[in-house]
C-alpha atoms as a PDB file:
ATOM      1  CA  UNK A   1      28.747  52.210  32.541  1.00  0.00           C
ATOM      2  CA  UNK A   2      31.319  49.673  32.260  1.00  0.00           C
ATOM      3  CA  UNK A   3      33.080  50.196  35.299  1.00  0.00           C
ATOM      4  CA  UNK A   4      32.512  51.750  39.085  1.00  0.00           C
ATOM      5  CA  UNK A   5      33.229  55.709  39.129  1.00  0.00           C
ATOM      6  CA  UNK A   6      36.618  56.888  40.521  1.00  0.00           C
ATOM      7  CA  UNK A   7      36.671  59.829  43.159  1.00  0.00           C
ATOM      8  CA  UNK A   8      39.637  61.310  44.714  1.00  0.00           C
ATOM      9  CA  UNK A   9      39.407  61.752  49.039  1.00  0.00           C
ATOM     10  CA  UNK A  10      42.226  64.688  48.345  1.00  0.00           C
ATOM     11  CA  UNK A  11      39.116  67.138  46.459  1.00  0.00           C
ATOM     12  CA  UNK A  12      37.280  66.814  49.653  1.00  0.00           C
ATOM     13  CA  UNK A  13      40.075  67.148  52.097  1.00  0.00           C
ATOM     14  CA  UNK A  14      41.347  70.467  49.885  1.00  0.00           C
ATOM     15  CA  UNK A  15      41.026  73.832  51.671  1.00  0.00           C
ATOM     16  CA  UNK A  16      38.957  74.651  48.238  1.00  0.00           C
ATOM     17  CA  UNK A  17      34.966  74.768  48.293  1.00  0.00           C
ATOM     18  CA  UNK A  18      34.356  74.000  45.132  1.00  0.00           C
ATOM     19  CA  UNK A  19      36.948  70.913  44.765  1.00  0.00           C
ATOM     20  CA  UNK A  20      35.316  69.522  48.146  1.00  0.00           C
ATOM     21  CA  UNK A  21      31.941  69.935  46.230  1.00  0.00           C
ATOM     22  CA  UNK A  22      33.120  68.431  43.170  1.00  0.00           C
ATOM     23  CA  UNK A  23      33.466  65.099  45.329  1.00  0.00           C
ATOM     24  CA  UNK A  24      30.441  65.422  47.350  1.00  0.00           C
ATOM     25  CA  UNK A  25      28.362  65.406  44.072  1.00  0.00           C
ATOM     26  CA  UNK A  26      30.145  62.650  42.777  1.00  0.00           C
ATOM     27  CA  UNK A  27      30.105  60.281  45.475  1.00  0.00           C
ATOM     28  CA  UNK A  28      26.846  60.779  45.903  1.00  0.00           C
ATOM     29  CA  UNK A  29      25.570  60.606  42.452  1.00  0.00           C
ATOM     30  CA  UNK A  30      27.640  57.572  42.306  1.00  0.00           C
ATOM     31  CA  UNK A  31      26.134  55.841  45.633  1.00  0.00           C
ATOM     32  CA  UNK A  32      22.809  56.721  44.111  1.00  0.00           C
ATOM     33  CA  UNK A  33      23.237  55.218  40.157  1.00  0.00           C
ATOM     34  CA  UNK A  34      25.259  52.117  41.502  1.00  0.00           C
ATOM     35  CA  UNK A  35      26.430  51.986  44.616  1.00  0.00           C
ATOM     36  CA  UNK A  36      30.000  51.682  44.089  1.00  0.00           C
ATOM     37  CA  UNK A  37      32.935  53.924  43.609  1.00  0.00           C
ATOM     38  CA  UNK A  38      37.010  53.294  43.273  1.00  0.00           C
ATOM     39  CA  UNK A  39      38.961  55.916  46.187  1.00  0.00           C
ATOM     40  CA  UNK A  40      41.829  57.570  45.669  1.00  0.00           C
ATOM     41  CA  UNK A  41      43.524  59.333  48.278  1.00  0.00           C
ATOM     42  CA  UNK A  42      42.914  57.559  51.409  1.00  0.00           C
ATOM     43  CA  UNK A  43      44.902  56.980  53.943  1.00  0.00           C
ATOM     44  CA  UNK A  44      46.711  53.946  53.969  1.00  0.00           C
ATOM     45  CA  UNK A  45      50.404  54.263  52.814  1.00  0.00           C
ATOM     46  CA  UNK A  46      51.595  51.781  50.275  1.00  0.00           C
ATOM     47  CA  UNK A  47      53.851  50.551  52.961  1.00  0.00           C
ATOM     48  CA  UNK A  48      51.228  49.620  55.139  1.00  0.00           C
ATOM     49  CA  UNK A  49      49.031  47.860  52.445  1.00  0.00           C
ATOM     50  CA  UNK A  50      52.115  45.505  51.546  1.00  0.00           C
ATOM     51  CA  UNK A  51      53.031  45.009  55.211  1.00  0.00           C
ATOM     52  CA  UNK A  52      49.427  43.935  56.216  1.00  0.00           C
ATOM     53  CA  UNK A  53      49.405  41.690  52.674  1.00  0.00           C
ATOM     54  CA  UNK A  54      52.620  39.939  54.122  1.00  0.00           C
ATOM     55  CA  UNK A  55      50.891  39.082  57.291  1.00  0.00           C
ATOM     56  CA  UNK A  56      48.068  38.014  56.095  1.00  0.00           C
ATOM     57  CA  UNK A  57      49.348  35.857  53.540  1.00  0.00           C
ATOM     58  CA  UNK A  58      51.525  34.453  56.644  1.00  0.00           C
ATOM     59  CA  UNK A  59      48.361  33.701  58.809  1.00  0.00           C
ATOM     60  CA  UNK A  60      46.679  31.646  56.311  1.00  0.00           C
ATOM     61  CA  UNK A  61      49.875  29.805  55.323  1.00  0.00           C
ATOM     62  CA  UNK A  62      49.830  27.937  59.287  1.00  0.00           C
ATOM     63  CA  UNK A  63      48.499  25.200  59.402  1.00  0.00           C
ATOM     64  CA  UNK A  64      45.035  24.260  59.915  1.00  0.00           C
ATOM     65  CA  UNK A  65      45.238  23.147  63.225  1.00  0.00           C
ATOM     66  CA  UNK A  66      47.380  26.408  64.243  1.00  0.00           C
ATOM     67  CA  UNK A  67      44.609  28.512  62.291  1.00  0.00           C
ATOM     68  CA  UNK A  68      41.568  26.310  64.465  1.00  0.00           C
ATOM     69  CA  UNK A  69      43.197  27.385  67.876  1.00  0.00           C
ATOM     70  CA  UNK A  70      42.035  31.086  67.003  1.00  0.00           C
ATOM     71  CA  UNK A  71      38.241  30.132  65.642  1.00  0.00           C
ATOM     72  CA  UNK A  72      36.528  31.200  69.024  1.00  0.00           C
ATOM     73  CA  UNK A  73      32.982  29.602  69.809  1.00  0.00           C
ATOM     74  CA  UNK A  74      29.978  31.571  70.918  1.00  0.00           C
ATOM     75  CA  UNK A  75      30.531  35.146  69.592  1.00  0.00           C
ATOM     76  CA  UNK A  76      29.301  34.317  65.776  1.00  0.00           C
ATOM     77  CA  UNK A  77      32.631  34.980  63.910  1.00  0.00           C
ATOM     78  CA  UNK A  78      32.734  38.416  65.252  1.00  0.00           C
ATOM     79  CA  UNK A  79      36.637  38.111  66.127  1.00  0.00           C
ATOM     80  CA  UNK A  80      39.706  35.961  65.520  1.00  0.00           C
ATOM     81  CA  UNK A  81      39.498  32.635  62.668  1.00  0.00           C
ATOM     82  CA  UNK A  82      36.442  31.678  60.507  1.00  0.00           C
ATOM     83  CA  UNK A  83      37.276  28.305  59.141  1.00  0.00           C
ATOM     84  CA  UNK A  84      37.037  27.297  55.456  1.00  0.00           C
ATOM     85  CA  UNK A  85      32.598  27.311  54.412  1.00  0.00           C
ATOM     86  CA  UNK A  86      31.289  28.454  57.415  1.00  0.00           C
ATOM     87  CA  UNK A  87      29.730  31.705  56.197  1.00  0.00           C
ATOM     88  CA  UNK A  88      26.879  31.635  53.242  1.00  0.00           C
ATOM     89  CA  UNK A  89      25.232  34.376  51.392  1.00  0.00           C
ATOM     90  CA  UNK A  90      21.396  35.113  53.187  1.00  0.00           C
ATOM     91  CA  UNK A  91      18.941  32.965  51.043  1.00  0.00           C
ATOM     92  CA  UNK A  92      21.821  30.169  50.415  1.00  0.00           C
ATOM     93  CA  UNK A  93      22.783  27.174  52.025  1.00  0.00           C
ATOM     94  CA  UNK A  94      26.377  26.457  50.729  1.00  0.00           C
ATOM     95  CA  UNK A  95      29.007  28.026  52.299  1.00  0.00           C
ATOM     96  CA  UNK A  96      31.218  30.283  50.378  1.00  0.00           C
ATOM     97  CA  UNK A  97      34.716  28.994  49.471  1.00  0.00           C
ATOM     98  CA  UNK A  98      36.694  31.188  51.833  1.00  0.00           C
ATOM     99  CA  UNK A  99      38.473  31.490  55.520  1.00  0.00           C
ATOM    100  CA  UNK A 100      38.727  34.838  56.858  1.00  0.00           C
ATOM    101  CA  UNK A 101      39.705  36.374  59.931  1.00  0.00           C
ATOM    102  CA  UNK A 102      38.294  39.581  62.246  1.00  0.00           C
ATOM    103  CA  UNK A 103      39.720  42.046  63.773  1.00  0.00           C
ATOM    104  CA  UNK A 104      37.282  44.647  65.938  1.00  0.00           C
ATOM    105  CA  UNK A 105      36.854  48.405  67.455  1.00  0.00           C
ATOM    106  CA  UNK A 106      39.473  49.292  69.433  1.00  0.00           C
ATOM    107  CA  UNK A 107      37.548  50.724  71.806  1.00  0.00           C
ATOM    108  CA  UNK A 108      38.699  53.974  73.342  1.00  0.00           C
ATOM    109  CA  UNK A 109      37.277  55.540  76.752  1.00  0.00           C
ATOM    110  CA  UNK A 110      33.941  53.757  76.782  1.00  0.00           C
ATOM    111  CA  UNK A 111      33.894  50.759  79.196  1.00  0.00           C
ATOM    112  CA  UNK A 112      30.478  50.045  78.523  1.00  0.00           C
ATOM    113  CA  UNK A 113      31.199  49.175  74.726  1.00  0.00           C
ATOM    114  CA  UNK A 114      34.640  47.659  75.557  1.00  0.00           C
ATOM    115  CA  UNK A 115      32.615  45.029  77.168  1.00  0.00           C
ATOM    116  CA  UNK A 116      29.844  44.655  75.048  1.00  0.00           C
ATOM    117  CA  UNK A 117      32.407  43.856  72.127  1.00  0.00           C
ATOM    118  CA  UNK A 118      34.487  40.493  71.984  1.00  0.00           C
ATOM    119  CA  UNK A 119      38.036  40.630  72.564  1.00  0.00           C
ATOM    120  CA  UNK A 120      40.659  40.468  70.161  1.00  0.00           C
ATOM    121  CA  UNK A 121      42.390  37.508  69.314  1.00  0.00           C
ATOM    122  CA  UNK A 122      46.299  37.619  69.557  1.00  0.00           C
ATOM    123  CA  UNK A 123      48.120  35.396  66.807  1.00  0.00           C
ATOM    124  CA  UNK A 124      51.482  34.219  69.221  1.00  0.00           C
ATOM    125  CA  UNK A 125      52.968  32.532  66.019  1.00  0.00           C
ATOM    126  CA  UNK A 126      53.346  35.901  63.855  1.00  0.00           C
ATOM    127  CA  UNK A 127      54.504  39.052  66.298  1.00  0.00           C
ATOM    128  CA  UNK A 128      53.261  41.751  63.912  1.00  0.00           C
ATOM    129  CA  UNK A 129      50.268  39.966  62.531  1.00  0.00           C
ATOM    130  CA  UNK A 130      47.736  42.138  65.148  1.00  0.00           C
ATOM    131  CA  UNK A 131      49.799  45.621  65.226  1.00  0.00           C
ATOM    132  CA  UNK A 132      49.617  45.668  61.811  1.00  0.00           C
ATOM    133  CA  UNK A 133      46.059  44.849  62.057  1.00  0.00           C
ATOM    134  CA  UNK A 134      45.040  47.412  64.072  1.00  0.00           C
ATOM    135  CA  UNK A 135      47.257  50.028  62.186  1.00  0.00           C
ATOM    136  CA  UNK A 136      45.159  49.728  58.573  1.00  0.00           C
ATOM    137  CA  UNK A 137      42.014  48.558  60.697  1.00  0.00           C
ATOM    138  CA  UNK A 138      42.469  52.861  62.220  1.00  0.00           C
ATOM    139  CA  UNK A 139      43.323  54.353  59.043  1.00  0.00           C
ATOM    140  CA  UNK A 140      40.523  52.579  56.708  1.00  0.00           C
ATOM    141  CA  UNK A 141      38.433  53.883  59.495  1.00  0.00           C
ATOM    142  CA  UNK A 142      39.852  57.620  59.227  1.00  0.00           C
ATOM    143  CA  UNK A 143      39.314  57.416  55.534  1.00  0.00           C
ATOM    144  CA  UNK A 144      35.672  55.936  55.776  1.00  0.00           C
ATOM    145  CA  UNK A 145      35.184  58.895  58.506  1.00  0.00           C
ATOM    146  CA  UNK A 146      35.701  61.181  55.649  1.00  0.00           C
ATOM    147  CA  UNK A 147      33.521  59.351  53.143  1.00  0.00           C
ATOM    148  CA  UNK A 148      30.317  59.391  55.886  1.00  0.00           C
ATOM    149  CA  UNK A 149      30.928  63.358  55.932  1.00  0.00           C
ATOM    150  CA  UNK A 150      30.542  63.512  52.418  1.00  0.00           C
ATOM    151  CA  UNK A 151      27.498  61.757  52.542  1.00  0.00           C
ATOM    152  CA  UNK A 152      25.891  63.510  54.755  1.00  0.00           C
ATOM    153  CA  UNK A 153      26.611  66.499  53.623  1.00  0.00           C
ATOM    154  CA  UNK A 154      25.061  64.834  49.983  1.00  0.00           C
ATOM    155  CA  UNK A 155      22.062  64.203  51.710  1.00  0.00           C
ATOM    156  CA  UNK A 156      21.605  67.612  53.693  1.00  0.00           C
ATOM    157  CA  UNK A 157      22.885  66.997  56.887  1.00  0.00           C
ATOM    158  CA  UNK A 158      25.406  68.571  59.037  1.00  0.00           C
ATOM    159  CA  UNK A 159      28.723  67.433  57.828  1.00  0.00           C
ATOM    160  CA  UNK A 160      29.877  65.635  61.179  1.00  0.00           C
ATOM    161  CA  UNK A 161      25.887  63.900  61.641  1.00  0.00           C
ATOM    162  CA  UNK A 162      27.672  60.597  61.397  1.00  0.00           C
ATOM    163  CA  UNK A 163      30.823  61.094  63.665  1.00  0.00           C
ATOM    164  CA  UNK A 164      29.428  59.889  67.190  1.00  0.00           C
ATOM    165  CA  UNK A 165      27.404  56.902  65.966  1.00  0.00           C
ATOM    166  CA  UNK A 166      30.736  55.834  64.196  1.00  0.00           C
ATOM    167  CA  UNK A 167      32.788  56.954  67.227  1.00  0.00           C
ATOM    168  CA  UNK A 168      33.920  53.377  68.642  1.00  0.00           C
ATOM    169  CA  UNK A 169      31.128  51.773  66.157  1.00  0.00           C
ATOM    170  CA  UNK A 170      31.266  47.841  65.835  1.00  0.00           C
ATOM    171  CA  UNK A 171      33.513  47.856  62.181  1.00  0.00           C
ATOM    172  CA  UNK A 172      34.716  44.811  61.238  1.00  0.00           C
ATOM    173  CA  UNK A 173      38.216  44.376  59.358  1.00  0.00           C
ATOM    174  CA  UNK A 174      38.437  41.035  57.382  1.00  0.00           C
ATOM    175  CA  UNK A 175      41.561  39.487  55.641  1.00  0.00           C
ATOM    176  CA  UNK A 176      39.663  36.752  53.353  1.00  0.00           C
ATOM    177  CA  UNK A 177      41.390  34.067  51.765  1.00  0.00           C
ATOM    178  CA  UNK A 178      40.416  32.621  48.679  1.00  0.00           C
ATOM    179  CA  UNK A 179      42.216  29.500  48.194  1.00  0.00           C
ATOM    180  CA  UNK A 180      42.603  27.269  45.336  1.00  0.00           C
ATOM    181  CA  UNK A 181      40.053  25.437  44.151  1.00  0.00           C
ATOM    182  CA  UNK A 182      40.988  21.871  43.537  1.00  0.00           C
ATOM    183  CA  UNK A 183      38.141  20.192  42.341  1.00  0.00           C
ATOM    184  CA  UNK A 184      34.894  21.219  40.606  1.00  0.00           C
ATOM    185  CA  UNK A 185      32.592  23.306  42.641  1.00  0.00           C
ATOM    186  CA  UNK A 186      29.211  21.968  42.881  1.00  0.00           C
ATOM    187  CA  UNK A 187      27.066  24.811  43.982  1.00  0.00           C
ATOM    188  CA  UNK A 188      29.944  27.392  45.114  1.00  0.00           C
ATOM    189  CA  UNK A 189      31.310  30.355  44.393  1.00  0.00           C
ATOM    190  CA  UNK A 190      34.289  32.319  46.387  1.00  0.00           C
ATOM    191  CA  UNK A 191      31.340  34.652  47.740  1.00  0.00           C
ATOM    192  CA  UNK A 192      27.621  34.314  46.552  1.00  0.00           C
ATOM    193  CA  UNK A 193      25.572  37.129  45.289  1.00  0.00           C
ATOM    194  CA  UNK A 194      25.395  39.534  48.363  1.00  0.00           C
ATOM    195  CA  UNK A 195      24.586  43.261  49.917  1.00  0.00           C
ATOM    196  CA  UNK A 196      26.927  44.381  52.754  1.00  0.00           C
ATOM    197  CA  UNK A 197      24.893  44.846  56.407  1.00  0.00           C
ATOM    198  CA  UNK A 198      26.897  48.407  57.350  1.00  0.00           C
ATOM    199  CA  UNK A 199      26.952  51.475  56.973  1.00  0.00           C
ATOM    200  CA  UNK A 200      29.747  51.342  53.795  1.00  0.00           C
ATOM    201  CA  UNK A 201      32.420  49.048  52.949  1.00  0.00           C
ATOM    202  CA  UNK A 202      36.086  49.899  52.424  1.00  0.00           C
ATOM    203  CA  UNK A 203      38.095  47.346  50.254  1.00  0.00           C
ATOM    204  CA  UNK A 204      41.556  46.195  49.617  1.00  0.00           C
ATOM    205  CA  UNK A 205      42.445  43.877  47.033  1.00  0.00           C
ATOM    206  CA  UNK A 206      40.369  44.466  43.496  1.00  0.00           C
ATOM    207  CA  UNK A 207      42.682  44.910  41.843  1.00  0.00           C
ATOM    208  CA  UNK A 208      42.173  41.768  39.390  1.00  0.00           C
ATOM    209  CA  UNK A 209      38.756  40.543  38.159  1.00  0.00           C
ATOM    210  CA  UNK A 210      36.767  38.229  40.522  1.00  0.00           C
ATOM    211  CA  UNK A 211      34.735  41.141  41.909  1.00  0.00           C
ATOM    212  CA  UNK A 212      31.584  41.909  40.235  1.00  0.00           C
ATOM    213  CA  UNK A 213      28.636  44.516  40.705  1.00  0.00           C
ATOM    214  CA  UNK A 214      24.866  44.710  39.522  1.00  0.00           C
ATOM    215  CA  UNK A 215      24.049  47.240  38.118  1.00  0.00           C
ATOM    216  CA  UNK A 216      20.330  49.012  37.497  1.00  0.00           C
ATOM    217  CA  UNK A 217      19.605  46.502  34.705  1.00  0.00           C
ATOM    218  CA  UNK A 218      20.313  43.203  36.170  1.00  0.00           C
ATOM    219  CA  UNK A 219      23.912  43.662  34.476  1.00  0.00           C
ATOM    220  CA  UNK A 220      26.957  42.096  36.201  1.00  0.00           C
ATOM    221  CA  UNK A 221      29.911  44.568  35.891  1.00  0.00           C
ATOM    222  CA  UNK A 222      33.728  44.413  36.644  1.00  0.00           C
ATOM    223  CA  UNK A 223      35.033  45.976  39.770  1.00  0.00           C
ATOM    224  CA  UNK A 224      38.484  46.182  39.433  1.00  0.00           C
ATOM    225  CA  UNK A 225      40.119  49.400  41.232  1.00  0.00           C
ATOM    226  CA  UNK A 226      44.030  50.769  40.396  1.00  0.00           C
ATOM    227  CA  UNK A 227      47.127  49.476  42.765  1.00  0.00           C
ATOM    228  CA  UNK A 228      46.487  52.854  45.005  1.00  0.00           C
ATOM    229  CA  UNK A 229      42.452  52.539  45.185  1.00  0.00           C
ATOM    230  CA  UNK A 230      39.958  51.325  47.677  1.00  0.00           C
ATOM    231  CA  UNK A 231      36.938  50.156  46.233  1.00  0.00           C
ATOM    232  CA  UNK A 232      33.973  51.781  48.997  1.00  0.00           C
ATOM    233  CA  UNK A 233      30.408  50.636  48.612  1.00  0.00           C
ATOM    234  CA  UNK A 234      26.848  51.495  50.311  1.00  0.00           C
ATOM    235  CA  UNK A 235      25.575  48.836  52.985  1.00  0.00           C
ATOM    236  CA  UNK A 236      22.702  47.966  53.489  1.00  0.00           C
ATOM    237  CA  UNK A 237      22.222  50.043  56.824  1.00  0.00           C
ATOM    238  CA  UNK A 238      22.868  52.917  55.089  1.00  0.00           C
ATOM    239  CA  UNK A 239      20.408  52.227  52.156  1.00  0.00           C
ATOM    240  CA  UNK A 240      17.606  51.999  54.595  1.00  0.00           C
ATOM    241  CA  UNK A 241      18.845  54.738  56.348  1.00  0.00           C
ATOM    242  CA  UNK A 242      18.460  56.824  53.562  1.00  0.00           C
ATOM    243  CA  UNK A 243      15.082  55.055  51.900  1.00  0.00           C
ATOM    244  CA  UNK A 244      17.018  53.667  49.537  1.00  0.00           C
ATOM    245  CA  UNK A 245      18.101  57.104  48.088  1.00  0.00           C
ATOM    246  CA  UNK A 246      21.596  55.960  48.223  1.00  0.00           C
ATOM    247  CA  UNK A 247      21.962  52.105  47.045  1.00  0.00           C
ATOM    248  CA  UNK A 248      23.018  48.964  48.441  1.00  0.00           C
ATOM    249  CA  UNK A 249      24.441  47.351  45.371  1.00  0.00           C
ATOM    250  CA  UNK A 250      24.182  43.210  45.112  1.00  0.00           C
ATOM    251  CA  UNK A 251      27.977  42.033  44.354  1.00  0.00           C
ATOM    252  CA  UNK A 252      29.463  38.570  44.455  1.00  0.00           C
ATOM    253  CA  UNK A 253      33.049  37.530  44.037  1.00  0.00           C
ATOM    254  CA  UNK A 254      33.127  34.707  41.062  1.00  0.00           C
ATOM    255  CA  UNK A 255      35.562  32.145  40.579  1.00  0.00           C
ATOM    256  CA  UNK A 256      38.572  32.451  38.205  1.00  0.00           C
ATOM    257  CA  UNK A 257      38.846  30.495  34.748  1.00  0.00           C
ATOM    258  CA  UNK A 258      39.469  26.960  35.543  1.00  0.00           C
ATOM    259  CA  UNK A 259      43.622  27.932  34.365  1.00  0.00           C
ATOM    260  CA  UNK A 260      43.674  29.782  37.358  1.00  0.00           C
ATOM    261  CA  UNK A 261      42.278  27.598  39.624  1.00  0.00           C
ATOM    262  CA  UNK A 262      45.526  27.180  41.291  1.00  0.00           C
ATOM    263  CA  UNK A 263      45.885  30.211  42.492  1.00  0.00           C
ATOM    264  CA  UNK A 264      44.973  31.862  45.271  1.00  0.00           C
ATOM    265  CA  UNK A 265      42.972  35.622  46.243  1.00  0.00           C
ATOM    266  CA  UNK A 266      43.382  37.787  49.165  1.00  0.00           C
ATOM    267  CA  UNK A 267      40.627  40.835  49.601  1.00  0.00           C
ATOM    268  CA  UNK A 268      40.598  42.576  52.535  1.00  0.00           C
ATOM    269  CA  UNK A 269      37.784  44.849  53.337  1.00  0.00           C
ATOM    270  CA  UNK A 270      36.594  46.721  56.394  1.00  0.00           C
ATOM    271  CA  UNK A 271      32.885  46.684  56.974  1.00  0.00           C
ATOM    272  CA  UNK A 272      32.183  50.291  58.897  1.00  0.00           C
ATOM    273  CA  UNK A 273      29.106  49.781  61.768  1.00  0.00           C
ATOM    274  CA  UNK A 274      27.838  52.111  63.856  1.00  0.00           C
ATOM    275  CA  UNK A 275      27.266  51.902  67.461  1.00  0.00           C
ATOM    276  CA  UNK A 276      23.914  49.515  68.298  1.00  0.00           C
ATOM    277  CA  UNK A 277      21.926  52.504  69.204  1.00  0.00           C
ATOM    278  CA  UNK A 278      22.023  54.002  65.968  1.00  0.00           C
ATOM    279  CA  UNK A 279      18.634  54.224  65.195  1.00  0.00           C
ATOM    280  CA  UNK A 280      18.284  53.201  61.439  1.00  0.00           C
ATOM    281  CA  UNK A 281      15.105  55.067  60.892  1.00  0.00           C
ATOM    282  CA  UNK A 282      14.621  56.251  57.257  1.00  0.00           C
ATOM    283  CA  UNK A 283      15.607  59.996  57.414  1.00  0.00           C
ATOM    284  CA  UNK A 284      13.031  62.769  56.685  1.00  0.00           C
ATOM    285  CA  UNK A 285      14.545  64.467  53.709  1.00  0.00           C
ATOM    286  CA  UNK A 286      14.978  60.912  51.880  1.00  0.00           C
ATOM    287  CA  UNK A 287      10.836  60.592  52.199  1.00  0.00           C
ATOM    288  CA  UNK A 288       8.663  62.077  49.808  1.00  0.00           C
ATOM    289  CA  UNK A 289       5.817  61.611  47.750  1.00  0.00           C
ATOM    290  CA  UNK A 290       7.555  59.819  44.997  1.00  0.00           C
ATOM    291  CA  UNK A 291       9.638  57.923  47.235  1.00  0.00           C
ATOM    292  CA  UNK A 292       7.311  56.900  50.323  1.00  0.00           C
ATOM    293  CA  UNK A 293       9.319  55.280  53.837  1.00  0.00           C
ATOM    294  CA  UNK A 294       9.467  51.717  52.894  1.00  0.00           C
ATOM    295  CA  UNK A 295      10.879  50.458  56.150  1.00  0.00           C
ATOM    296  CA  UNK A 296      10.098  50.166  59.342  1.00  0.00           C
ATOM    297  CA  UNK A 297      12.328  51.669  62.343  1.00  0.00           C
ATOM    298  CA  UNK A 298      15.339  49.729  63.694  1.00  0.00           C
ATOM    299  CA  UNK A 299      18.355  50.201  65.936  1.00  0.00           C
ATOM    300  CA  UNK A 300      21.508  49.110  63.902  1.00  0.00           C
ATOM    301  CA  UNK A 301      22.116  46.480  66.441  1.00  0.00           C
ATOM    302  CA  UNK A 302      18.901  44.551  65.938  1.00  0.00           C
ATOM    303  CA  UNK A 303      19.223  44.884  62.294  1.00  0.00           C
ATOM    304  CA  UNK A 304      22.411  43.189  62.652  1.00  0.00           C
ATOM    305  CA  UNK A 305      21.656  40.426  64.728  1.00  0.00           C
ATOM    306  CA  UNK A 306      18.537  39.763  62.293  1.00  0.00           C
ATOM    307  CA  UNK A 307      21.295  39.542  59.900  1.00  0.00           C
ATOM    308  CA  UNK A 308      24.185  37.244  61.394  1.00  0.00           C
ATOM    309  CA  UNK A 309      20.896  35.045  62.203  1.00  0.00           C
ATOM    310  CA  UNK A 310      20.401  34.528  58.240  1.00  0.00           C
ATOM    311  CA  UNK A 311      24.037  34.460  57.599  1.00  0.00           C
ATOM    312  CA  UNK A 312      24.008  31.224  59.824  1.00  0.00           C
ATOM    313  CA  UNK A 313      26.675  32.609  62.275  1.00  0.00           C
ATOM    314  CA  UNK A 314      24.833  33.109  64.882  1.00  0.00           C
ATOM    315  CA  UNK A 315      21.410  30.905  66.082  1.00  0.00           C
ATOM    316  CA  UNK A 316      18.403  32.101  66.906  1.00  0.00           C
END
């Protein structure tokens, strides 16, 4: 397999069985051979994806002091600026050579989770930097809505077994910038070999090389999607979830050849949680002889605090 598979979101959403079967076998056999597959079909309108491009691109380009105003102590990255090598791969020390930014739930009728999540951080500089946020950050959530149905109807479950833990869930939307490298990196890459904490992983922006998957034999493939694809990928809550049945697929983001060390990469993908109290126990019909529970039980909020602990964003 040189590349990730390509599914279409439009077979699923057809009024016809067998078309909405056709992707709920592939996705699934996908998830389970590799982990990884390019979407067509979704729901963000080309429009959109060059709008939120523009703003983006117009964050990063204030200056660094502007950019530091919105980097918000205490709440380990979880919303607003995340300055240039703060965040490293678990297992490594150096940070990766990236600034990002987060934008959370928009919480809807639940006061209890409205103030267990931080705020969100308004950029005054750029009017239509946050409403276009929070436009893709709802329909990359729609679309990975669909993808979660999919799955569990792939793994026997009712169709809509995901909806309320994913209702309001703690997703993450993050514009990363990649900037130039200007002199020779010692020990960094733009994002160190790495499996994703959620549930799955929507993503904007591969559409050149830099992106690369493992696959079952230690093999580092391309991941480069088409103009109107989102590259979506198992996290590692769902992989335990599911015993491992459906995989959580190591990926890094190299850096260019040094000709195009000049130039810059935007990716923006939107990490989808659950709510805390999802418990992350390994599901019944993913245990069997051949395939014995190999984790112990965990709420998806513990699992990711155990995990923003070894990213280094938050302390112990």
């Amino acid at each position: 397999m040189q590349n990730i598979p390509c599914v279409n979101l439009r077979d699923f959403l057809s009024d016809d069985p067998v078309r909405k079967q056709k992707f709920v076998n592939e996705i699934g056999k996908a998830y389970e051979e590799i982990g990884f597959v390019a979407l067509k079909g979704h729901f963000l309108s080309d429009d959109l994806v060059d709008k939120l491009y523009q703003q983006v691109r117009n964050f990063f380009n204030l200056s660094l002091d502007v950019k530091e105003k919105y980097e918000i102590p205490g709440i380990g990255g979880q919303r607003g600026y995340v300055s240039f090598g703060k965040e490293s791969a678990k297992g490594r020390t150096t940070g990766d050579l990236k600034e990002f930014w987060h934008f959370g739930q928009y919480v809807e009728n639940n006061d209890k989770l409205a103030n267990e999540y931080p705020a969100n951080v308004t950029v005054n500089e750029l009017p239509e930097f946050n409403s276009t946020g929070k436009e893709a950050y709802k329909m990359l959530e729609k679309t990975g809505i669909y993808v979660l149905r999919a799955l569990a109807l792939y793994l026997g479950l009712n169709e809509f077994y995901f909806d309320d833990f994913i209702k309001n869930g703690n997703s993450i939307l993050r514009p990363i910038h990649y900037p130039p490298i200007l002199n020779e990196p010692k020990d960094a890459v733009r994002a160190a070999a790495h499996g994703d904490i959620n549930l799955i992983t929507l993503l904007m922006g591969a559409q050149g090389k830099g992106l690369q998957v493992q696959n079952n034999n230690g093999e580092w493939i391309d991941a480069i999607a088409e103009p109107d694809e989102l590259v979506i990928n198992v996290g590692d809550m769902l992989s335990r979830h599911t015993n491992n049945k459906l995989k959580s697929t190591i990926h890094q983001v190299i850096n260019p050849p040094r000709e195009l060390w000049g130039t810059s990469r935007f990716s923006i993908p939107f990490f989808m949680h659950p709510i805390s109290e999802m418990p992350l126990n390994c599901l019944e019909n993913c245990i069997d002889e051949n395939n014995p529970k190999r984790y112990e039980d965990i709420t998806a909020g513990e699992f990711l605090t155990e995990r923003l602990i070894e990213l280094g964003l938050i302390k112990k």
